[in-house]
PDB file of N, CA and C in Angstrom:
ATOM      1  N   UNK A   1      50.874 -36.815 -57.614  1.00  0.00           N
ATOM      2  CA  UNK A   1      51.505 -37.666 -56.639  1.00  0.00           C
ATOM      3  C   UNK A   1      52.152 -36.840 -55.524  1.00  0.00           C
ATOM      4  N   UNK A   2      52.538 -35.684 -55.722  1.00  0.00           N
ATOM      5  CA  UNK A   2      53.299 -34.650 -54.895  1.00  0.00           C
ATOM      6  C   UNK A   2      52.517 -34.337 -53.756  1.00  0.00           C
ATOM      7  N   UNK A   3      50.909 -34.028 -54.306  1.00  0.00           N
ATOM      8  CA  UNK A   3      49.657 -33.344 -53.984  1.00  0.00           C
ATOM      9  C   UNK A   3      49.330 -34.408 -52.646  1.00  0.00           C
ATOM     10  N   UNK A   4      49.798 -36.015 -53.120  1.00  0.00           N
ATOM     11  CA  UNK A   4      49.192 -36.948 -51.987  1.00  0.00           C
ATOM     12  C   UNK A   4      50.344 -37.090 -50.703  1.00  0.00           C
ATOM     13  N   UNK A   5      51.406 -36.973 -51.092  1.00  0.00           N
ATOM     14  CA  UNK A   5      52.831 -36.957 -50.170  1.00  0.00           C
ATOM     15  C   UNK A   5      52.533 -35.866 -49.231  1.00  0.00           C
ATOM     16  N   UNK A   6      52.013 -34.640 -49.740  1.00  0.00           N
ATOM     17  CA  UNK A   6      51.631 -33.608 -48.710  1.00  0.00           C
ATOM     18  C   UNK A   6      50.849 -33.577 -47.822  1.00  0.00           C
ATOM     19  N   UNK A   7      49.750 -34.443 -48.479  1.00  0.00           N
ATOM     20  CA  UNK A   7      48.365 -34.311 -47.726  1.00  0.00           C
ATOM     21  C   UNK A   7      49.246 -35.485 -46.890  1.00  0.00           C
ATOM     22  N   UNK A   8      49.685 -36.828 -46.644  1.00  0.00           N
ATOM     23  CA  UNK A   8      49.965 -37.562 -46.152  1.00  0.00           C
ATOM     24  C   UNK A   8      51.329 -37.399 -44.847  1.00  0.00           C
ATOM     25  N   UNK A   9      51.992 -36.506 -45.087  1.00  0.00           N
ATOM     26  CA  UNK A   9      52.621 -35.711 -44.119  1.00  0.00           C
ATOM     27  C   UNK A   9      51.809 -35.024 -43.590  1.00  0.00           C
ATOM     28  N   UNK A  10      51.349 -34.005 -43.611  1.00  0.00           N
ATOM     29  CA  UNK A  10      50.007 -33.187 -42.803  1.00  0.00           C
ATOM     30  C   UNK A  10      49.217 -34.088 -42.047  1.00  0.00           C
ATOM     31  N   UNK A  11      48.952 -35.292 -42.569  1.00  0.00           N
ATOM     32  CA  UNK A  11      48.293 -35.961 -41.326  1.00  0.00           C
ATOM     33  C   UNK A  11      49.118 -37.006 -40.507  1.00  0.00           C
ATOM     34  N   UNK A  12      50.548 -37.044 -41.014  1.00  0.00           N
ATOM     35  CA  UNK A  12      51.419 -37.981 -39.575  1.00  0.00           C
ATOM     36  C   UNK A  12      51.459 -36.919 -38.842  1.00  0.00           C
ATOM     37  N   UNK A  13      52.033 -35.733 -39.254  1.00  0.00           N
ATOM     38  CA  UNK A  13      52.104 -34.418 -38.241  1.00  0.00           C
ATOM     39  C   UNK A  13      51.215 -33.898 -37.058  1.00  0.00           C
ATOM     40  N   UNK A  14      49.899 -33.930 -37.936  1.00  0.00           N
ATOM     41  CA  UNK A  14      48.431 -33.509 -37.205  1.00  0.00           C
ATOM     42  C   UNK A  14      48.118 -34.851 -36.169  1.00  0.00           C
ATOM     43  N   UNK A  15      48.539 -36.100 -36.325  1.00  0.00           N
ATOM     44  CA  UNK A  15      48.452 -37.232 -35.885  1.00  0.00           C
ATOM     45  C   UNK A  15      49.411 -37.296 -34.626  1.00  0.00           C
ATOM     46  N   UNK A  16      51.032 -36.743 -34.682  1.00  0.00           N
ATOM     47  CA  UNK A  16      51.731 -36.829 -33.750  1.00  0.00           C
ATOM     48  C   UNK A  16      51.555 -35.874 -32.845  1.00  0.00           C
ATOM     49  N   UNK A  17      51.182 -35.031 -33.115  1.00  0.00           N
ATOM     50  CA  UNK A  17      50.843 -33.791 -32.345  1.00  0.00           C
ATOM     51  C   UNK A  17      49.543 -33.737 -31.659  1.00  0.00           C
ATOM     52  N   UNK A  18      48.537 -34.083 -31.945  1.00  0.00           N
ATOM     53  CA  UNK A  18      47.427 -34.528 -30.677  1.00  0.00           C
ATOM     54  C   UNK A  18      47.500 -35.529 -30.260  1.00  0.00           C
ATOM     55  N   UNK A  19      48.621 -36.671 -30.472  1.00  0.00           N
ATOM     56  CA  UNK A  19      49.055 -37.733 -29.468  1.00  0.00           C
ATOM     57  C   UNK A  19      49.543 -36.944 -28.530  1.00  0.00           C
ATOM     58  N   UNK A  20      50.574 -36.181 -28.666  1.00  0.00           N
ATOM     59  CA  UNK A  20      51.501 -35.509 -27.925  1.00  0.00           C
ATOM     60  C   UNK A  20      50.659 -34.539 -26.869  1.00  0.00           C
ATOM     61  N   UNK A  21      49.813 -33.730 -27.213  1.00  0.00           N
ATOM     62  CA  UNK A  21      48.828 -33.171 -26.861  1.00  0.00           C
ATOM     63  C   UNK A  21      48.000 -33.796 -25.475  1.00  0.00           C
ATOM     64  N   UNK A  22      47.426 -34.584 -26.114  1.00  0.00           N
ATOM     65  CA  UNK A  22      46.359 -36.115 -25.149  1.00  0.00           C
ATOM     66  C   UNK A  22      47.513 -36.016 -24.260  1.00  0.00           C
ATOM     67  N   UNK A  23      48.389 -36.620 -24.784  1.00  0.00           N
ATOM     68  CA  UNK A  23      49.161 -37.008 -23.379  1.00  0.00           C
ATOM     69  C   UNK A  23      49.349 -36.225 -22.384  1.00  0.00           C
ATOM     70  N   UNK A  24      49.696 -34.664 -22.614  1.00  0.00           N
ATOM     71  CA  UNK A  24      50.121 -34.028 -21.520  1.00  0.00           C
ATOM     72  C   UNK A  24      49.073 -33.029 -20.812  1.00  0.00           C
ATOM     73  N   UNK A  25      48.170 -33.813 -20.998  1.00  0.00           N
ATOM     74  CA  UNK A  25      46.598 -33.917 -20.552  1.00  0.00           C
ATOM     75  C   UNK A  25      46.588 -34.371 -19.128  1.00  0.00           C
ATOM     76  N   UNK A  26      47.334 -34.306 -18.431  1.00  0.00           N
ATOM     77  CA  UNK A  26      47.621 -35.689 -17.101  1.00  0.00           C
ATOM     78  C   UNK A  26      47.294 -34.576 -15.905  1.00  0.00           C
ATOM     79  N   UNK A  27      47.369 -33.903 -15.996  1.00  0.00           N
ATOM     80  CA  UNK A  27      47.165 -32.601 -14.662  1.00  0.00           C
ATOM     81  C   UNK A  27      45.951 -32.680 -14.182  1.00  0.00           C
ATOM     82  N   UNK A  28      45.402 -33.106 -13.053  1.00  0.00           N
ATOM     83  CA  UNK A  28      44.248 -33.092 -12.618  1.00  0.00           C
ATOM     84  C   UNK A  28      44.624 -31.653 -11.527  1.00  0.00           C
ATOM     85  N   UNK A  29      43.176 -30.658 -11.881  1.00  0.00           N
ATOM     86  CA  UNK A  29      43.332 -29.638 -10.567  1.00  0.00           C
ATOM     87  C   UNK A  29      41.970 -29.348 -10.102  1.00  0.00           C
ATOM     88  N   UNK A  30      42.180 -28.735  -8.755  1.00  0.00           N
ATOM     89  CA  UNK A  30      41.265 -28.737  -8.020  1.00  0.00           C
ATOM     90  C   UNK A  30      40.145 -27.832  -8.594  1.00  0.00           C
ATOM     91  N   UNK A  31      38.795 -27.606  -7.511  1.00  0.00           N
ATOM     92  CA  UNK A  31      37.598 -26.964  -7.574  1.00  0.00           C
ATOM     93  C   UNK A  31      38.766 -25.011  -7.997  1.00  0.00           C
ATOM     94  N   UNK A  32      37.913 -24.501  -8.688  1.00  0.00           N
ATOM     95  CA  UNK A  32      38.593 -22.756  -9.116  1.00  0.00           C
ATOM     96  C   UNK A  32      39.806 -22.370  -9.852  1.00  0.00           C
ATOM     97  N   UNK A  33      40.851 -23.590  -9.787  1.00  0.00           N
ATOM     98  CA  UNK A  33      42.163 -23.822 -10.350  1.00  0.00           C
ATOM     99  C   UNK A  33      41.512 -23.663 -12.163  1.00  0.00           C
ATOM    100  N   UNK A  34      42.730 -23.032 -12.793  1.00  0.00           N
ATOM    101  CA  UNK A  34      42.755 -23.109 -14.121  1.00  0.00           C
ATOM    102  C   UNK A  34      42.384 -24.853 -14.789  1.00  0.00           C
ATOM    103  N   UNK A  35      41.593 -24.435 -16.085  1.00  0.00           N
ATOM    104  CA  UNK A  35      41.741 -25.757 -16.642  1.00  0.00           C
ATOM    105  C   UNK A  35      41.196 -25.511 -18.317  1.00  0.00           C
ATOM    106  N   UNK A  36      41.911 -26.757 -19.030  1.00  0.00           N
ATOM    107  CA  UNK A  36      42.447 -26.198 -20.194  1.00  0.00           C
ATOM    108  C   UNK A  36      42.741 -27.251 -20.902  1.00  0.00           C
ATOM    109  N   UNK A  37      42.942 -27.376 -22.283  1.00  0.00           N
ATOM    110  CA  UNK A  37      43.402 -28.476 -22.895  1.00  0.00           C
ATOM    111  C   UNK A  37      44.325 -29.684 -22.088  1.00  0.00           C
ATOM    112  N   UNK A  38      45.269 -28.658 -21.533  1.00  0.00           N
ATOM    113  CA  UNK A  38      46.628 -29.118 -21.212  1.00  0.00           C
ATOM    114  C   UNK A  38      46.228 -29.320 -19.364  1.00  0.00           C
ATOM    115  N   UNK A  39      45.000 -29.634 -18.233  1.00  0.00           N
ATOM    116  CA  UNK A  39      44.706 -30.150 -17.214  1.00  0.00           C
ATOM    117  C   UNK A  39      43.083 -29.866 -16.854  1.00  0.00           C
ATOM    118  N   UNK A  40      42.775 -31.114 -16.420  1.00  0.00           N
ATOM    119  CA  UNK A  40      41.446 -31.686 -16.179  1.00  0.00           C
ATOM    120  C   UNK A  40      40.929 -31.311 -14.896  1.00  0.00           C
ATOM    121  N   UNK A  41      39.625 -30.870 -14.906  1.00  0.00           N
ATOM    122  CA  UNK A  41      39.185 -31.036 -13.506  1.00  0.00           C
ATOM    123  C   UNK A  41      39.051 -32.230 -12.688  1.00  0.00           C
ATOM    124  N   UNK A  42      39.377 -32.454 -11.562  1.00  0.00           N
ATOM    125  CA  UNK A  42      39.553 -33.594 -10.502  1.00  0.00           C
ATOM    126  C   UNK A  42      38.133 -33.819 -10.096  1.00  0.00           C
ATOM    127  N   UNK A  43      37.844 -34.868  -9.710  1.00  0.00           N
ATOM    128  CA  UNK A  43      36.541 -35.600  -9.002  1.00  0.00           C
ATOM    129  C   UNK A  43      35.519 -35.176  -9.943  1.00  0.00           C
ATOM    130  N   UNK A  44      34.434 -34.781  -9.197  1.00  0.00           N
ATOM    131  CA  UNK A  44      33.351 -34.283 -10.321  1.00  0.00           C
ATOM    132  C   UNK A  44      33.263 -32.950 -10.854  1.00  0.00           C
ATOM    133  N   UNK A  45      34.410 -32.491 -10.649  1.00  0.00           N
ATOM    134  CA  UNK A  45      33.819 -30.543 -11.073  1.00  0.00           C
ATOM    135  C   UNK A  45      34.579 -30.912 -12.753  1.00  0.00           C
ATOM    136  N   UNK A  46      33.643 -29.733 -13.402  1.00  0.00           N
ATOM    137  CA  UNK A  46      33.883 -29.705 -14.934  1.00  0.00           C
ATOM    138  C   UNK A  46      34.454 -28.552 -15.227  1.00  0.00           C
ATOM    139  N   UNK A  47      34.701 -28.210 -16.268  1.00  0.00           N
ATOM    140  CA  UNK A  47      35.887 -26.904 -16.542  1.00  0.00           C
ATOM    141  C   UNK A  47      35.050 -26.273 -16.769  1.00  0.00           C
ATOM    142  N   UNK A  48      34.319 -25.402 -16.096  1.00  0.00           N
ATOM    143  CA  UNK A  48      33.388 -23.884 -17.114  1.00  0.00           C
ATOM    144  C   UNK A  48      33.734 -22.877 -16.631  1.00  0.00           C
ATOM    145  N   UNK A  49      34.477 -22.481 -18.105  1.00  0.00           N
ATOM    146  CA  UNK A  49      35.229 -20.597 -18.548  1.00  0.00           C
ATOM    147  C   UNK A  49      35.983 -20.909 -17.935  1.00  0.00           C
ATOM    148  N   UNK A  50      36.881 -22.176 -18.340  1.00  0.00           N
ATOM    149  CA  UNK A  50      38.561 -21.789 -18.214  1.00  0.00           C
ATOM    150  C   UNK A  50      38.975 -22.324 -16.701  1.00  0.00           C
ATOM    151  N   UNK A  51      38.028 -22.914 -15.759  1.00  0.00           N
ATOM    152  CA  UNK A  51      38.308 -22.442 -14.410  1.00  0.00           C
ATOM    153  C   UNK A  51      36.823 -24.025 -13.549  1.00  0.00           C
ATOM    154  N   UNK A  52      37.816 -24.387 -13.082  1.00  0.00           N
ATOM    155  CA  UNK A  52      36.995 -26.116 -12.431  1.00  0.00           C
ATOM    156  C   UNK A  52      35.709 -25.603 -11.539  1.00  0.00           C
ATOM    157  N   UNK A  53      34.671 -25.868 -11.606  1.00  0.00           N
ATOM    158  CA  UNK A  53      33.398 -26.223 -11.331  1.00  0.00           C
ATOM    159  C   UNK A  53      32.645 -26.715 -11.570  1.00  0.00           C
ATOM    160  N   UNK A  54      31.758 -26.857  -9.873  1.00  0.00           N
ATOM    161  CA  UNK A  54      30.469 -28.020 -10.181  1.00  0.00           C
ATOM    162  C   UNK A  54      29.652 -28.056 -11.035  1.00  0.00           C
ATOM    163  N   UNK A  55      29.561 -29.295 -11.505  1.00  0.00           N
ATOM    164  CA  UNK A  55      29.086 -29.961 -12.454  1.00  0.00           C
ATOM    165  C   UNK A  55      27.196 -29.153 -12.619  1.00  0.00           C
ATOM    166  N   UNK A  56      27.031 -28.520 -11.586  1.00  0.00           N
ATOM    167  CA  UNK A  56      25.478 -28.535 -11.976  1.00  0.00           C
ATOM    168  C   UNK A  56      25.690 -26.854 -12.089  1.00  0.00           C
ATOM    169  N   UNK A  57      27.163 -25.798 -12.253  1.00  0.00           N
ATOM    170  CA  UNK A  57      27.254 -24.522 -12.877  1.00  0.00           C
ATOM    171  C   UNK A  57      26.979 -24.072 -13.934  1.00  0.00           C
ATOM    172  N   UNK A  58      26.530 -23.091 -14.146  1.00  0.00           N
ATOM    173  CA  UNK A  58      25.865 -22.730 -16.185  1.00  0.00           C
ATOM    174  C   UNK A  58      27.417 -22.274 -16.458  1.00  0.00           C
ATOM    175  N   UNK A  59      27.189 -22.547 -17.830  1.00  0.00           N
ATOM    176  CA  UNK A  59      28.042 -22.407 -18.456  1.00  0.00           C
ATOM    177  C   UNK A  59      28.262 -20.681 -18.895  1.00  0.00           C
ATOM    178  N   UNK A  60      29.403 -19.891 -19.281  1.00  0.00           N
ATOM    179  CA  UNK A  60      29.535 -18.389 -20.054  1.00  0.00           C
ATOM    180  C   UNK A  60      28.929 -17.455 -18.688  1.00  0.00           C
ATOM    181  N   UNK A  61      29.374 -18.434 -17.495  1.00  0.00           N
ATOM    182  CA  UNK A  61      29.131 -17.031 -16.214  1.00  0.00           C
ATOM    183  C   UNK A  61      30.102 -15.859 -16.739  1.00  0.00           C
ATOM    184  N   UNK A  62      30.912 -16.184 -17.131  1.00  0.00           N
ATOM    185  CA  UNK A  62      31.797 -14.901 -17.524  1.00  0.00           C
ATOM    186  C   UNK A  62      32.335 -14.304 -19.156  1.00  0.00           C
ATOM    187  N   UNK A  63      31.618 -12.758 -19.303  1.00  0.00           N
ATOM    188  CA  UNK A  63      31.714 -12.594 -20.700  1.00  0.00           C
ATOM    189  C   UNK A  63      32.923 -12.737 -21.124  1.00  0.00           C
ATOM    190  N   UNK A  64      33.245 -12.905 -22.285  1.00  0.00           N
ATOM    191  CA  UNK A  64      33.864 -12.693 -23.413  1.00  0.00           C
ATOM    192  C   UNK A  64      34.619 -10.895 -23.063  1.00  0.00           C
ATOM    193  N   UNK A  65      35.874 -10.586 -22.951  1.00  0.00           N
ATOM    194  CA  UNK A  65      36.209  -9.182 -22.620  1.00  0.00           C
ATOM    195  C   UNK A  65      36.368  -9.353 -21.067  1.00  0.00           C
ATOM    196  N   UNK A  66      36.003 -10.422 -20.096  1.00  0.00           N
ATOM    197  CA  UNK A  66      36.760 -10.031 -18.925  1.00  0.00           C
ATOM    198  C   UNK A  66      37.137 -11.840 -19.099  1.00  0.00           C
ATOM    199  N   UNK A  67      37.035 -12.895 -20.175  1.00  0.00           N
ATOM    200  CA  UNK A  67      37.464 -14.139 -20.368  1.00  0.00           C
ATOM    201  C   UNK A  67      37.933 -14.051 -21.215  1.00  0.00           C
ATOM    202  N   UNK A  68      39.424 -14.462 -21.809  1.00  0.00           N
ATOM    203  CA  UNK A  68      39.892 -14.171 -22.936  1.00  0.00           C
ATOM    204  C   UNK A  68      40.561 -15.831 -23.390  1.00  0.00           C
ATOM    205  N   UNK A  69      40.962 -15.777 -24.528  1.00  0.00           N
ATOM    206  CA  UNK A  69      41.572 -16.556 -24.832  1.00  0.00           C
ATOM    207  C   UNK A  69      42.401 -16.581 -26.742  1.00  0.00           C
ATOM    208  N   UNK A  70      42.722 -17.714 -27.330  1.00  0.00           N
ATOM    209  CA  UNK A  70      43.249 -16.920 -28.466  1.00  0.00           C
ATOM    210  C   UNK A  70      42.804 -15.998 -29.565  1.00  0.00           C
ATOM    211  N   UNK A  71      41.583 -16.790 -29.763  1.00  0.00           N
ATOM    212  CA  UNK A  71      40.711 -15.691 -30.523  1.00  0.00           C
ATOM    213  C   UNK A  71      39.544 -14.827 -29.657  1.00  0.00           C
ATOM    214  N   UNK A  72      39.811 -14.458 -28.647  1.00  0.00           N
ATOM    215  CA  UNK A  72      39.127 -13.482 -27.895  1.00  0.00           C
ATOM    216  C   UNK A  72      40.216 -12.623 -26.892  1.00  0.00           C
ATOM    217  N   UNK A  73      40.470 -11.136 -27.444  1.00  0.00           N
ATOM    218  CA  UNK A  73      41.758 -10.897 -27.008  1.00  0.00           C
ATOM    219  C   UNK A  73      40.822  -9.557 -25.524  1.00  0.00           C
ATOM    220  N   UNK A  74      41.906  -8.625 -25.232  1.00  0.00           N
ATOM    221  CA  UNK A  74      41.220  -8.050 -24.050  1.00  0.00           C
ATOM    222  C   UNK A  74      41.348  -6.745 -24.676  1.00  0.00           C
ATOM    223  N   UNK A  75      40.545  -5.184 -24.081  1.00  0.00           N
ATOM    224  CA  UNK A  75      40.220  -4.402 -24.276  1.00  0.00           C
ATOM    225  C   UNK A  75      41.699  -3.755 -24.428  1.00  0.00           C
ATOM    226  N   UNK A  76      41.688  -2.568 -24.417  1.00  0.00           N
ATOM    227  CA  UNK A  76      43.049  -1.937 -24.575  1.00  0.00           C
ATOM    228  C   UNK A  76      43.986  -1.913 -22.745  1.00  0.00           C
ATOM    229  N   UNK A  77      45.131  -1.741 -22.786  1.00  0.00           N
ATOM    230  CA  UNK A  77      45.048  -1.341 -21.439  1.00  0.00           C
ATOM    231  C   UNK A  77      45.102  -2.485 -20.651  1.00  0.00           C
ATOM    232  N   UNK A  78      44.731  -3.745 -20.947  1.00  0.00           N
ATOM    233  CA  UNK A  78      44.619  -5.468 -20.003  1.00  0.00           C
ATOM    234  C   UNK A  78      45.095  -6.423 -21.087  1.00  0.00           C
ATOM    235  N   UNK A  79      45.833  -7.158 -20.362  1.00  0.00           N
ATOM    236  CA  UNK A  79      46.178  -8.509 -20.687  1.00  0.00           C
ATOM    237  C   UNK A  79      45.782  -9.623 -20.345  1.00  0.00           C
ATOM    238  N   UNK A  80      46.218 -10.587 -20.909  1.00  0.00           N
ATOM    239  CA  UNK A  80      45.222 -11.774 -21.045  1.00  0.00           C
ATOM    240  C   UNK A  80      45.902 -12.807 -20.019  1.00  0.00           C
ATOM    241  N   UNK A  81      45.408 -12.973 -18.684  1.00  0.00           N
ATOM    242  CA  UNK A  81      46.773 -13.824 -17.805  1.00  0.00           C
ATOM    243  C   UNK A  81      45.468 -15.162 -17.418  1.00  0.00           C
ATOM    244  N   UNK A  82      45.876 -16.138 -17.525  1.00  0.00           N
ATOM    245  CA  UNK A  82      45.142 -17.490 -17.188  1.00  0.00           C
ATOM    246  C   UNK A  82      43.808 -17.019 -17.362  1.00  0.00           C
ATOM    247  N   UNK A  83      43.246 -16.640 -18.717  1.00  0.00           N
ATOM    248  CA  UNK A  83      42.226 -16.609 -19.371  1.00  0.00           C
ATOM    249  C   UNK A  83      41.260 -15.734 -18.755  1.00  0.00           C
ATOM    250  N   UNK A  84      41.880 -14.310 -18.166  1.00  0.00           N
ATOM    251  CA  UNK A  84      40.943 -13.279 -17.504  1.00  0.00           C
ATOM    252  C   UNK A  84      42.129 -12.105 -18.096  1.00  0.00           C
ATOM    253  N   UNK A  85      41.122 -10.916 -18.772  1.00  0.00           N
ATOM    254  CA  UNK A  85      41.740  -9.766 -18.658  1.00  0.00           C
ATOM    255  C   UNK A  85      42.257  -9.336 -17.601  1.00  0.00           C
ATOM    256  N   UNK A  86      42.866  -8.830 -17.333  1.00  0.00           N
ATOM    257  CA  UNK A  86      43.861  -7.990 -15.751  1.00  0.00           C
ATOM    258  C   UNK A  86      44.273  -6.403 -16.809  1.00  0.00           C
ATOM    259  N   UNK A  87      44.037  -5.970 -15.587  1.00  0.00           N
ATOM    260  CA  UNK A  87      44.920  -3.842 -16.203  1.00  0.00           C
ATOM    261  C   UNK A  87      46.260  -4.639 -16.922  1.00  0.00           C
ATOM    262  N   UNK A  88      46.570  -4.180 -17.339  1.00  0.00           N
ATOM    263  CA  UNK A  88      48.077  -3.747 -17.721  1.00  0.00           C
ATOM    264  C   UNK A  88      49.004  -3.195 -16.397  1.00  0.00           C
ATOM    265  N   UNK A  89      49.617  -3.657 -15.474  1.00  0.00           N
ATOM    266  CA  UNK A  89      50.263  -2.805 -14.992  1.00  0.00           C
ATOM    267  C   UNK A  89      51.360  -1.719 -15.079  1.00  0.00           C
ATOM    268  N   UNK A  90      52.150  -1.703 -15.915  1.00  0.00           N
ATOM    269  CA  UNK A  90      53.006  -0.889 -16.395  1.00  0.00           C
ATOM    270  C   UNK A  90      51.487   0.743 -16.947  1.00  0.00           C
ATOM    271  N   UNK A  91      50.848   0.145 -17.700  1.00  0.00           N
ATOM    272  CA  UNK A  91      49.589   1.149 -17.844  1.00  0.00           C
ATOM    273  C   UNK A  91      49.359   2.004 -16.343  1.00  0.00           C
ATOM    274  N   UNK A  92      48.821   1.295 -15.549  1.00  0.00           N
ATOM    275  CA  UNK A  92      48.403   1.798 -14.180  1.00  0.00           C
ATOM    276  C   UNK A  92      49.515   2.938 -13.597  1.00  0.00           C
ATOM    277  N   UNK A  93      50.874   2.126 -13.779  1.00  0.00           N
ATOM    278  CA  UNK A  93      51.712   2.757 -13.021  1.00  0.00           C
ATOM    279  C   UNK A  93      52.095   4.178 -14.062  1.00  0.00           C
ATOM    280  N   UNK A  94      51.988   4.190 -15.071  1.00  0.00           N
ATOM    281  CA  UNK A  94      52.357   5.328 -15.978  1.00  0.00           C
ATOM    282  C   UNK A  94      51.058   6.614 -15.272  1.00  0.00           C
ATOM    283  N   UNK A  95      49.864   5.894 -15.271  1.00  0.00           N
ATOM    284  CA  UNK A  95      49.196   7.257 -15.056  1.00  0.00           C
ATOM    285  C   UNK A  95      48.824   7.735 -13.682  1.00  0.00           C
ATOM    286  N   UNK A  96      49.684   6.747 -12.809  1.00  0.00           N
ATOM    287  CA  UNK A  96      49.657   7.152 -11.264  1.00  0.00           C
ATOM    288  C   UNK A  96      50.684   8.116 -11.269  1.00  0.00           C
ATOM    289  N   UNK A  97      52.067   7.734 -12.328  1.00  0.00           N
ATOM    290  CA  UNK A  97      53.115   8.911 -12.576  1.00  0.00           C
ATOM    291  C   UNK A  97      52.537  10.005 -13.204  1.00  0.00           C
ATOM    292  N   UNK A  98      51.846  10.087 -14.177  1.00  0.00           N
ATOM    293  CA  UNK A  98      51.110  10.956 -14.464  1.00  0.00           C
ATOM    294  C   UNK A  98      50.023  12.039 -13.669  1.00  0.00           C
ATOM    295  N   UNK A  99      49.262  11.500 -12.471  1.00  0.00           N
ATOM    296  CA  UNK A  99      48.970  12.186 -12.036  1.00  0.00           C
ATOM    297  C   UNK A  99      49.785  12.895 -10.998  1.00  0.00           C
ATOM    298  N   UNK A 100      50.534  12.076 -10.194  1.00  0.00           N
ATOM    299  CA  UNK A 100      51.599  12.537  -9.572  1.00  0.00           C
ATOM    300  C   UNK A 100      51.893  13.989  -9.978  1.00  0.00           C
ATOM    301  N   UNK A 101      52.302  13.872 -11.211  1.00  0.00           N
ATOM    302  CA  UNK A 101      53.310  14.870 -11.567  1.00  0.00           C
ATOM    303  C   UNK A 101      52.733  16.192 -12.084  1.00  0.00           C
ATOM    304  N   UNK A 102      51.328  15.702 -12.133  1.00  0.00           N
ATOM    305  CA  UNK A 102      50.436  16.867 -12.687  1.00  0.00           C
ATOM    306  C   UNK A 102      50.357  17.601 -11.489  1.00  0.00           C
ATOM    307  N   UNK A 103      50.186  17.045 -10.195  1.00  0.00           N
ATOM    308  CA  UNK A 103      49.618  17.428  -9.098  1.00  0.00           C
ATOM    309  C   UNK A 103      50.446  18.612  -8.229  1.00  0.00           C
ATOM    310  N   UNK A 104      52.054  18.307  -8.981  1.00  0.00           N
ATOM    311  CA  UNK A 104      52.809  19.373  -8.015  1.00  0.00           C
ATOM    312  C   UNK A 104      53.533  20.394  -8.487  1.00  0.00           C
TER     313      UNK A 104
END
């Protein structure tokens, strides 16, 4: 009986939470703008890789390693900012100090 109370919480939970979810679904954005669980592409463009375009675009224009997301993380050195690797900047700036300092 314990076993069914659990399973039966787990699904008001799982239940309130993609209500909650759906709802804040309401963001319509334009053609190139991010898009994502949480906002829709506007008029006819569709979300492919993270990012609003026309409807007649292939899909996976962009690999995996410069598109990231939770279970696809980025190389060493880049972070994961609105679902594109970027350098690390603090990285960049360490080995511009680095060469700097080699140099004089």
């Amino acid at each position: 009986m314990k076993k069914f109370f659990y399973i039966l919480l787990i699904t008001i939970i799982s239940l309130v939470l993609s209500a909650k979810l759906k709802n804040k679904k309401t963001r319509c954005v334009a053609k190139g703008e991010n898009c994502d669980f949480t906002a829709y592409c506007c008029q006819e463009y569709q979300c492919k890789d993270y990012r609003c375009a026309d409807k007649d675009t292939e899909d996976n224009l962009v690999e995996w390693g410069i598109k990231c997301d939770w279970f696809h993380h980025c190389d060493d050195h880049y972070n994961c900012r609105s679902h594109r690797c970027v350098l690390d900047e603090d990285y960049v700036a360490s080995e511009l100090e680095k060469t700097l300092n080699g140099n004089e």
